[in-house]
Protein backbone atom coordinates (compact mmCIF):
# COMPACT_ATOMS: atom_id res chain seq x y z
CA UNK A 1 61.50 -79.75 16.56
CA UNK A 2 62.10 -83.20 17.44
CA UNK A 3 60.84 -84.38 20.84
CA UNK A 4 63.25 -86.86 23.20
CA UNK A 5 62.22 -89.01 26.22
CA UNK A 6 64.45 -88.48 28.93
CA UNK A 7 63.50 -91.90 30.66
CA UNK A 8 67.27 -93.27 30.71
CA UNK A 9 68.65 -90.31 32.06
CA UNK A 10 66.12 -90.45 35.09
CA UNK A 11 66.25 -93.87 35.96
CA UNK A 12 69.87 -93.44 35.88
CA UNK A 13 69.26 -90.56 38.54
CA UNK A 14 67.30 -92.73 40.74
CA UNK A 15 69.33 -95.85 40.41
CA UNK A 16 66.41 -97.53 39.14
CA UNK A 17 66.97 -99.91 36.52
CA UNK A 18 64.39 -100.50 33.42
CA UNK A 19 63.64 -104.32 34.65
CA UNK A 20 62.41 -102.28 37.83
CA UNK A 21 59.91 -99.78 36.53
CA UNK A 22 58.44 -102.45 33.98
CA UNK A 23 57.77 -104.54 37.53
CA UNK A 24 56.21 -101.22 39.22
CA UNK A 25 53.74 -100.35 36.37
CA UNK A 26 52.93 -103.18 35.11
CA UNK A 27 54.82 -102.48 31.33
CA UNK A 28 56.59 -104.93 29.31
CA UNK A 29 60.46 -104.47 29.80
CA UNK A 30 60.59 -104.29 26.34
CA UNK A 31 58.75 -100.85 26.15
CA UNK A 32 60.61 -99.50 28.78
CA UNK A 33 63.69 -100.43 27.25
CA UNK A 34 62.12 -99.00 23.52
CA UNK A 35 61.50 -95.73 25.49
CA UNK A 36 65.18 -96.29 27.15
CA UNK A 37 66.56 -96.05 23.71
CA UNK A 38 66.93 -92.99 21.28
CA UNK A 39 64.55 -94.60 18.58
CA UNK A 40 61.12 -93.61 19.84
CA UNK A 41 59.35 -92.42 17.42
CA UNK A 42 55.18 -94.38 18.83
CA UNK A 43 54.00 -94.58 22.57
CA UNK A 44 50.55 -94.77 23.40
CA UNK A 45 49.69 -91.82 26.01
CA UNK A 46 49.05 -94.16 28.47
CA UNK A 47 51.73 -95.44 28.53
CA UNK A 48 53.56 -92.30 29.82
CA UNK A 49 50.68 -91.69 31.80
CA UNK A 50 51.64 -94.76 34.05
CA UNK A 51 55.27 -93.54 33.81
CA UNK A 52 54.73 -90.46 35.12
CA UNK A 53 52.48 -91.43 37.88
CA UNK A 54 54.83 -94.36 38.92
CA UNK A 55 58.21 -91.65 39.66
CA UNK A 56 55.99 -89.29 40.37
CA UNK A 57 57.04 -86.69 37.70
CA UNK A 58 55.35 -84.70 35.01
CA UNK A 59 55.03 -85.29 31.29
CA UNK A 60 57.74 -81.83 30.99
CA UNK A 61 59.97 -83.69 33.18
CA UNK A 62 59.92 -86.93 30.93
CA UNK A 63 59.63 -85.24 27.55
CA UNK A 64 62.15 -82.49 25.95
CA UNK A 65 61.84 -80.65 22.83
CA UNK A 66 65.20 -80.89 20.91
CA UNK A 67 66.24 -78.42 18.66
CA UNK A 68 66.94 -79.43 15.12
């Protein structure tokens, strides 16, 4: 089962745009647009690591298994 970030979707629910959270943790805005996007196939765990801990969500809450 493929696995989808849900990163737009909860930006989009916090009115936060991408330009924002790559100025809160420190990211380049062009990984947070790569996770933004529906092509993500490599992210280093740290990566979502500093994600989560910046909105203050879980890894379930960013990540959702698909079905096929």
């Amino acid at each position: 089962m493929p696995v989808a970030v849900k990163l737009k979707e909860i930006l989009a629910e916090r009115n936060m745009s991408q330009r924002e959270l790559a100025r809160l943790t420190g990211l380049r805005p062009n990984t947070i647009s790569h996770l933004c996007s529906s092509d993500v196939d490599r992210v280093h765990l740290s990566t979502f690591d500093v994600i989560c801990k910046t909105l203050n969500i879980s890894l379930s809450e960013l990540l959702v298994q698909e079905d096929d």
